[in-house]
N, C-alpha and C. Protein backbone atom coordinates (compact mmCIF):
# COMPACT_ATOMS: atom_id res chain seq x y z
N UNK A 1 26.87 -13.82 12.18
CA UNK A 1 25.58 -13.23 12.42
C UNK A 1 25.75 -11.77 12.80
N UNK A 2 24.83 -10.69 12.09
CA UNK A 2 25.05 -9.37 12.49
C UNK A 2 24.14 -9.24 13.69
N UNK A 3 24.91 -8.31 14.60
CA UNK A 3 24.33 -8.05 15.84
C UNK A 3 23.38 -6.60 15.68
N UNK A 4 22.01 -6.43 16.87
CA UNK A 4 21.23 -5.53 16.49
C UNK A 4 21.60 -4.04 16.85
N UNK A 5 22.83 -4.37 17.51
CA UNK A 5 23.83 -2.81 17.73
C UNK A 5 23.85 -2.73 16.56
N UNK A 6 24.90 -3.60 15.50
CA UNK A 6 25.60 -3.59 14.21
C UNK A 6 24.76 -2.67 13.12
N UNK A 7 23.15 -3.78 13.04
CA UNK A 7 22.23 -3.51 12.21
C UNK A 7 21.56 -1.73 12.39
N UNK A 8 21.42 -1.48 13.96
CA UNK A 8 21.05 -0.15 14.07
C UNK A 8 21.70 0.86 13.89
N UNK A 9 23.26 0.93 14.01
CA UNK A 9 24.46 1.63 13.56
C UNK A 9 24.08 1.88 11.93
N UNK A 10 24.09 0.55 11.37
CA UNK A 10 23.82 0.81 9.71
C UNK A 10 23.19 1.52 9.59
N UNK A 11 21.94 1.38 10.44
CA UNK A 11 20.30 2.53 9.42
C UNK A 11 20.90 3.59 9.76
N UNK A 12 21.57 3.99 10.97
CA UNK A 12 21.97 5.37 11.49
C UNK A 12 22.73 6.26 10.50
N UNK A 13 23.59 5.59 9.73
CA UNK A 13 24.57 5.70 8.76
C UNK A 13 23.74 6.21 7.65
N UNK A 14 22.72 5.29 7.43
CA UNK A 14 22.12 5.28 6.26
C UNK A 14 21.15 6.52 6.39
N UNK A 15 20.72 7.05 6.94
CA UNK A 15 20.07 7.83 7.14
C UNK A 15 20.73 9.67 7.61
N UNK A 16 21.88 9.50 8.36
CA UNK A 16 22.72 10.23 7.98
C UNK A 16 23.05 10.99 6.78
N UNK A 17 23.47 9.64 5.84
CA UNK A 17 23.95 9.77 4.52
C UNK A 17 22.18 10.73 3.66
N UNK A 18 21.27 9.98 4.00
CA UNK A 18 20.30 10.32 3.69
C UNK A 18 19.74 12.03 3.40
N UNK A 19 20.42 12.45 4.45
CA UNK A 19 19.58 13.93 5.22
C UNK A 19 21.01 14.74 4.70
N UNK A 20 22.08 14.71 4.10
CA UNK A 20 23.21 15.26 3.98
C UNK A 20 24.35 15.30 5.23
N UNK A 21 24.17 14.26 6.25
CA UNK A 21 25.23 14.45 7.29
C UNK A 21 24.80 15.05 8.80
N UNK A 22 23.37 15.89 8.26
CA UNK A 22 22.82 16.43 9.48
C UNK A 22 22.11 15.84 10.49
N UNK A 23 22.99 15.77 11.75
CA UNK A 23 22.06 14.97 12.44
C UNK A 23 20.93 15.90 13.11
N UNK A 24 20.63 16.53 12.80
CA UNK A 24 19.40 17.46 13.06
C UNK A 24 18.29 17.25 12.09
N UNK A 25 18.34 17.53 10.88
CA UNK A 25 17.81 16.87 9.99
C UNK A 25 17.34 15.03 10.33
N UNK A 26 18.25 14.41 10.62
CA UNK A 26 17.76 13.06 10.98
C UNK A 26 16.89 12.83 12.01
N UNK A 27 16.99 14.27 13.10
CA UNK A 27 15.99 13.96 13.93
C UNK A 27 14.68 14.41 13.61
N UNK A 28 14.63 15.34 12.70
CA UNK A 28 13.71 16.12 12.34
C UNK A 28 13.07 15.29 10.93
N UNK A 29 13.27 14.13 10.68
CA UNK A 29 13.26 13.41 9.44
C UNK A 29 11.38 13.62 9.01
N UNK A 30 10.66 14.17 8.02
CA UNK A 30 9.53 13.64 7.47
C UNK A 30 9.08 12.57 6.82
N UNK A 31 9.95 11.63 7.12
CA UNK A 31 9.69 10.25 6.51
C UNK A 31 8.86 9.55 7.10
N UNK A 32 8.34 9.62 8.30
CA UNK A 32 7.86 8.68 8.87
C UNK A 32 6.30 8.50 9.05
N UNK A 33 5.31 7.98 9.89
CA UNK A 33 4.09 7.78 9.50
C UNK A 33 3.24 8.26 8.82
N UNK A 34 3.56 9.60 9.24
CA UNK A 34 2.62 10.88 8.77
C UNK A 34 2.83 11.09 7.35
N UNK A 35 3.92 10.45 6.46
CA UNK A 35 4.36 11.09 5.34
C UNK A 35 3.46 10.40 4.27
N UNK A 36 3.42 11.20 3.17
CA UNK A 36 3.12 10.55 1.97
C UNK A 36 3.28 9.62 1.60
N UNK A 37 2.23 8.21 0.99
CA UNK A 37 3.03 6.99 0.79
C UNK A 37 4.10 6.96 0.13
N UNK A 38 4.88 8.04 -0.92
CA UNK A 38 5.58 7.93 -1.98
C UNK A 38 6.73 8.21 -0.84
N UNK A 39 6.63 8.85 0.29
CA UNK A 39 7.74 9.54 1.15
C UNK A 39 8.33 8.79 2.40
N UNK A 40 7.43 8.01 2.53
CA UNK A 40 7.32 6.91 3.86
C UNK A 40 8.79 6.19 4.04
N UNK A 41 9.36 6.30 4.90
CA UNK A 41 11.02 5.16 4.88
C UNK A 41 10.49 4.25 6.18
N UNK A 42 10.64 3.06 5.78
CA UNK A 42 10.71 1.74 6.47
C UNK A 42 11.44 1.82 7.74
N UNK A 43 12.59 2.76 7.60
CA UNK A 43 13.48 2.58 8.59
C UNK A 43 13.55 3.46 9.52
N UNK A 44 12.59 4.78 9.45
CA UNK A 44 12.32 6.05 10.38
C UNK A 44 11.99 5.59 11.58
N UNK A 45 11.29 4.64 12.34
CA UNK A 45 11.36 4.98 13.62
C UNK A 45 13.03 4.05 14.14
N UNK A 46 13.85 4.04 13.72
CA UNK A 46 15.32 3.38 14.00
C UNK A 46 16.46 4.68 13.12
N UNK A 47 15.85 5.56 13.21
CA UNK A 47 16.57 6.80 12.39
C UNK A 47 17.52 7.05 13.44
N UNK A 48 17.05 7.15 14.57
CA UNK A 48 18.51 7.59 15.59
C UNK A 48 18.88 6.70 16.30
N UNK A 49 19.19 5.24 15.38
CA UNK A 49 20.06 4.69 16.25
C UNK A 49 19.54 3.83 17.43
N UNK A 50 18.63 3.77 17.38
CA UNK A 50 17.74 2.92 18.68
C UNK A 50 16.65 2.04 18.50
N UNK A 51 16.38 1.39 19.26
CA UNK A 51 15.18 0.57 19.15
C UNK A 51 13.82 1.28 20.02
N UNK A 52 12.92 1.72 19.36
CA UNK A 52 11.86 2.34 20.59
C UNK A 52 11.35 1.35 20.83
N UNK A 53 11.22 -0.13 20.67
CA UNK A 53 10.37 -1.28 21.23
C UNK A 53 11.78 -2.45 21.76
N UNK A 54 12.63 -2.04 22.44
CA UNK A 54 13.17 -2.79 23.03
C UNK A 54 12.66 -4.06 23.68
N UNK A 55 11.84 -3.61 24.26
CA UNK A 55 11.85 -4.92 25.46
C UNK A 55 10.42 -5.33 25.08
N UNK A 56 10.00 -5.56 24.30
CA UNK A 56 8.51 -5.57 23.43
C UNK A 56 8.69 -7.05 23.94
N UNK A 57 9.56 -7.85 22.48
CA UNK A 57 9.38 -9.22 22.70
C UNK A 57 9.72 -9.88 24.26
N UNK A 58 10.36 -9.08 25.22
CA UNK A 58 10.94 -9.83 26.54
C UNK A 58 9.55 -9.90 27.34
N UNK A 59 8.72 -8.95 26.96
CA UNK A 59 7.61 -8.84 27.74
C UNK A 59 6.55 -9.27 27.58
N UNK A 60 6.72 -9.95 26.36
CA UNK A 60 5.42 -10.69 25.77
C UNK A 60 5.36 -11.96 26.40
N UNK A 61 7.40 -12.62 25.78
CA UNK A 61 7.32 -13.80 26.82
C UNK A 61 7.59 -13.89 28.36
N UNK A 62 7.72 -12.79 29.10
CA UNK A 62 7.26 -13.15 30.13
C UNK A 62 5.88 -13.37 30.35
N UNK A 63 4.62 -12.73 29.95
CA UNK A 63 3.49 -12.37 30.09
C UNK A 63 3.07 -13.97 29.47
N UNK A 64 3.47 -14.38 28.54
CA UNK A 64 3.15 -15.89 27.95
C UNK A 64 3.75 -16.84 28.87
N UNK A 65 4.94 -16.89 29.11
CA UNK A 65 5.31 -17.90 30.26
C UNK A 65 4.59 -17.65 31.49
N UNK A 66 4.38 -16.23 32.11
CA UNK A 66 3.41 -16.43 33.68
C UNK A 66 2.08 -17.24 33.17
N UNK A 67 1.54 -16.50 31.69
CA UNK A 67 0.28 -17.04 32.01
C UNK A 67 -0.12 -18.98 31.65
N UNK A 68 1.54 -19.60 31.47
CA UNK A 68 1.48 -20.65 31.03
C UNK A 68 1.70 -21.44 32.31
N UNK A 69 2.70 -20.68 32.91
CA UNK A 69 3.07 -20.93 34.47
C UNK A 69 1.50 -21.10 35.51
N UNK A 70 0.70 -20.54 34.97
CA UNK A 70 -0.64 -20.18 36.15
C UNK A 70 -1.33 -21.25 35.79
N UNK A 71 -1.14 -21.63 34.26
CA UNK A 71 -2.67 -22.54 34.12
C UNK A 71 -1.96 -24.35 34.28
N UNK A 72 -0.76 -24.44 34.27
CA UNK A 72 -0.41 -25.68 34.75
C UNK A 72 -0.40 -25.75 36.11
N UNK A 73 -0.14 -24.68 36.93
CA UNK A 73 -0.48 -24.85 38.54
C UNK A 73 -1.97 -25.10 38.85
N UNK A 74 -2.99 -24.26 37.49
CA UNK A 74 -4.84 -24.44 37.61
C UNK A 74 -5.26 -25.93 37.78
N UNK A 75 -4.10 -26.53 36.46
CA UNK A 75 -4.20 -27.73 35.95
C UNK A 75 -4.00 -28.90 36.81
């Protein structure tokens, strides 16, 4: 199983490769929401290597387990 270090390293690579090597260019990438549909890359907000929604899913299920936790104590 690839790990999501592994997988984010790749796009990093890939996007690298993308921009000619520049990682300035990669930060500066026009691919992303704002762009033309023809220009749009799937993988721009993970362009440098990171996840900006890390803890998205940890917080959902906490927020689902408290509020599952509350209504069996209601119950």
């Amino acid at each position: 199983m690839t790990s999501k270090t592994k997988l984010l390293d790749t796009i990093r690579q890939h996007c690298l490769n993308c921009c000619g090597g520049s990682l300035e260019d990669v930060e500066n990438c026009l691919a992303g929401p704002d762009a033309s549909p023809f220009s749009k890359c799937v993988l721009w907000e993970f362009r440098l290597g990171k996840d900006q929604k890390p803890n998205l899913r940890k917080t959902l299920e906490l927020v689902n387990s408290t509020q599952l936790t509350a209504v069996a104590q209601d119950g």
